[in-house]
Protein backbone atom coordinates (compact mmCIF):
# COMPACT_ATOMS: atom_id res chain seq x y z
CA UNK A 1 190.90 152.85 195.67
CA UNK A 2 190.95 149.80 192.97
CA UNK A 3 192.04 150.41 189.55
CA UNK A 4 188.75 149.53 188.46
CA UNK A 5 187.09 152.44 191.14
CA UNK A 6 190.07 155.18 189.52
CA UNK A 7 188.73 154.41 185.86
CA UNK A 8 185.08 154.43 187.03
CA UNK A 9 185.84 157.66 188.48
CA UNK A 10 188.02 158.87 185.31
CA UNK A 11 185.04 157.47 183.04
CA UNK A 12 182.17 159.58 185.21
CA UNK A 13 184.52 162.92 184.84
CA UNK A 14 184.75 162.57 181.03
CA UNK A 15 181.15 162.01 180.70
CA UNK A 16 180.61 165.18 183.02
CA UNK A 17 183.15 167.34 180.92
CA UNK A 18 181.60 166.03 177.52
CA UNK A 19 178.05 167.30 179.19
CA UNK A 20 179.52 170.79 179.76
CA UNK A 21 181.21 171.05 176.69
CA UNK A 22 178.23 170.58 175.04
CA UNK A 23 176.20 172.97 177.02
CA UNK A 24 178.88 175.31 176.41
CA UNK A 25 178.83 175.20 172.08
CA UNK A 26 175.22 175.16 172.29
CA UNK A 27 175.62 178.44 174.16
CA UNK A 28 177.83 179.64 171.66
CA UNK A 29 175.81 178.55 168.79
CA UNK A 30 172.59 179.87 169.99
CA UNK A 31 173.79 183.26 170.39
CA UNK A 32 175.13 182.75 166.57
CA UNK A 33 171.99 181.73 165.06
CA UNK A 34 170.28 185.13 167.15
CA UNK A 35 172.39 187.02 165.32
CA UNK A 36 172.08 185.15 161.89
CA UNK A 37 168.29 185.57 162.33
CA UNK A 38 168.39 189.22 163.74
CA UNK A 39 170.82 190.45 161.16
CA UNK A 40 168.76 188.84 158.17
CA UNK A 41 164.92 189.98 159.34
CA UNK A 42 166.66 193.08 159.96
CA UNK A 43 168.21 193.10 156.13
CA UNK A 44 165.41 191.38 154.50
CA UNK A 45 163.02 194.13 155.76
CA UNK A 46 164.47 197.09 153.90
CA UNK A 47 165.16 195.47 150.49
CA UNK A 48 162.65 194.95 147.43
CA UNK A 49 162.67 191.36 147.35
CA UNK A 50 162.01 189.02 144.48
CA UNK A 51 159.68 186.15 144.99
CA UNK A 52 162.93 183.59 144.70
CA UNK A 53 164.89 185.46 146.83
CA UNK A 54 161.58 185.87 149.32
CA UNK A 55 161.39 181.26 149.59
CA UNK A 56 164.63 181.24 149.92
CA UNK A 57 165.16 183.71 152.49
CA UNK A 58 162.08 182.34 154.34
CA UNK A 59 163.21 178.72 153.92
CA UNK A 60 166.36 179.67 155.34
CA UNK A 61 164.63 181.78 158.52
CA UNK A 62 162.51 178.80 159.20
CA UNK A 63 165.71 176.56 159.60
CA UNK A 64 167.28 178.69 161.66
CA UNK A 65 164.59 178.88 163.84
CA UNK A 66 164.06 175.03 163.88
CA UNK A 67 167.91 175.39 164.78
CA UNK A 68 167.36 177.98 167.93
CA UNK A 69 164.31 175.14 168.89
CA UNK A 70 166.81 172.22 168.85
CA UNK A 71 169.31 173.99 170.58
CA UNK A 72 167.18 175.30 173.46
CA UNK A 73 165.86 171.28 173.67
CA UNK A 74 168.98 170.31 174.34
CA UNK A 75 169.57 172.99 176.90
CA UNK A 76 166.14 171.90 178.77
CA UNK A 77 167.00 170.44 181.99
CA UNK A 78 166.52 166.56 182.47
CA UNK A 79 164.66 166.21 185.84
CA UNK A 80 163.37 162.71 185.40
CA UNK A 81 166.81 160.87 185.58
CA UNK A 82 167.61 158.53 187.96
CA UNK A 83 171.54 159.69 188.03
CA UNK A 84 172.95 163.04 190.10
CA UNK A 85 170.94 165.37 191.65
CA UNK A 86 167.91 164.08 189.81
CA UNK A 87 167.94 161.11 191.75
CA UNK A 88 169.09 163.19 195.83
CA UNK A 89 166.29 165.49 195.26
CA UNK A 90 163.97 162.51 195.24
CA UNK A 91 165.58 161.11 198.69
CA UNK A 92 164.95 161.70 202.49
CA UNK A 93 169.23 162.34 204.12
CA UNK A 94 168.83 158.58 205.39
CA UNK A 95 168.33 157.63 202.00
CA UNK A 96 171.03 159.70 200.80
CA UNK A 97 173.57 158.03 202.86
CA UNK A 98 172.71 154.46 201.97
CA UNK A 99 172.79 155.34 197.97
CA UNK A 100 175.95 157.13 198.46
CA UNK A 101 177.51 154.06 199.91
CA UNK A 102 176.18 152.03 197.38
CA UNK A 103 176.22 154.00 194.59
CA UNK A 104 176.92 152.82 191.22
CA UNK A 105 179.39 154.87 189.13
CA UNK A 106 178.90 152.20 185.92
CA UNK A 107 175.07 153.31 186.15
CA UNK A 108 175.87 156.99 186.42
CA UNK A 109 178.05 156.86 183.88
CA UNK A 110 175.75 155.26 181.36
CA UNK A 111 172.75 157.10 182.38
CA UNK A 112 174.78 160.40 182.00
CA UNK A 113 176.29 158.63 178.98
CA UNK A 114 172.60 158.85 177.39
CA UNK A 115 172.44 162.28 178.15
CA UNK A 116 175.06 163.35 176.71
CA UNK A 117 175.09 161.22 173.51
CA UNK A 118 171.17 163.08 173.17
CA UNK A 119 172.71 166.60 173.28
CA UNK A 120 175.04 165.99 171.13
CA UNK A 121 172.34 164.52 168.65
CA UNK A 122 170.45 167.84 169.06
CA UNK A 123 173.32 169.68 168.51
CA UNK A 124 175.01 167.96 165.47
CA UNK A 125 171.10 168.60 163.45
CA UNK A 126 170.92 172.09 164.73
CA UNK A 127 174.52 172.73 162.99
CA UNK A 128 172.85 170.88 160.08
CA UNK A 129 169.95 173.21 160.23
CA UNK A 130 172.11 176.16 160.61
CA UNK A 131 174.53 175.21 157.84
CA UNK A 132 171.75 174.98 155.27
CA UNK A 133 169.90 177.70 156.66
CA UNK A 134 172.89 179.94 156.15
CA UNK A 135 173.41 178.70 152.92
CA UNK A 136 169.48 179.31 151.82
CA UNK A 137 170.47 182.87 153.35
CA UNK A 138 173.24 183.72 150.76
CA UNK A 139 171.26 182.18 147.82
CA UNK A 140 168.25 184.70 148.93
CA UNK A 141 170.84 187.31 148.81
CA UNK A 142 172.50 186.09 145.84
CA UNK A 143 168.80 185.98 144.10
CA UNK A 144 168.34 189.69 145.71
CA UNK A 145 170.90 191.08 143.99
CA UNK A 146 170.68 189.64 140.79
CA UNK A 147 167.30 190.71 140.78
CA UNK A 148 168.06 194.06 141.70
CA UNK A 149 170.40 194.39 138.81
């Protein structure tokens, strides 16, 4: 194997792992948000609140839901690519063969490239969303309690 074959290789890994890792925060951060938005509807229901604390609150429920969408978007499997098993399940075994032989790891890597560099997109405005939907959370709550007292 060339040099040029081990850093193609060492290239399509990284792009792989970065893939996974992202699949594996968004995990993380989609079960966060649940739990943000369970825990808030759930606290938000049994207090009297004021009409600032009520925008806020709902301002900040509406982000984190537009946070849960992005997340599960970048989740959603892309079928159409032309890179992986995308690309085998389109392909009789002969056909499989040839490509194999003449497959071209500098194409995989920058079609899987793509995809990753769109998750991460998705996931860097879902943290956005859930950042200032948290904080529109604790100025509800903040506006809750001063109103309460």
């Amino acid at each position: 194997m060339s040099a040029t074959d081990r850093n193609l290789s060492a290239a399509l890994a990284e792009v792989k792992a970065e893939i996974a890792r992202t699949d594996t925060k968004t995990a993380l951060l989609l079960a966060f948000v649940g739990a943000v938005l369970a825990g808030a509807w759930t606290v938000a229901r049994d207090l009297p609140l004021t009409v600032p604390a009520a925008v806020a609150g709902g301002l900040g429920l509406a982000l984190l839901v537009g946070a849960a969408g992005l997340l599960l978007w970048s989740v959603r499997p892309n079928l159409r690519g032309r890179h992986g098993f995308p690309l085998w399940a389109t392909l009789t075994a002969e056909e499989i063969g040839a490509a194999a032989g003449g497959r071209d790891l500098a194409a995989d890597i920058a079609g899987l490239s793509r995809l990753a560099v769109a998750k991460f997109t998705c996931l860097r405005r879902a943290v956005d969303l859930t950042l200032t939907g948290g904080a529109l959370l604790v100025l509800a709550a903040l506006l809750a309690v001063g109103g309460a007292l």
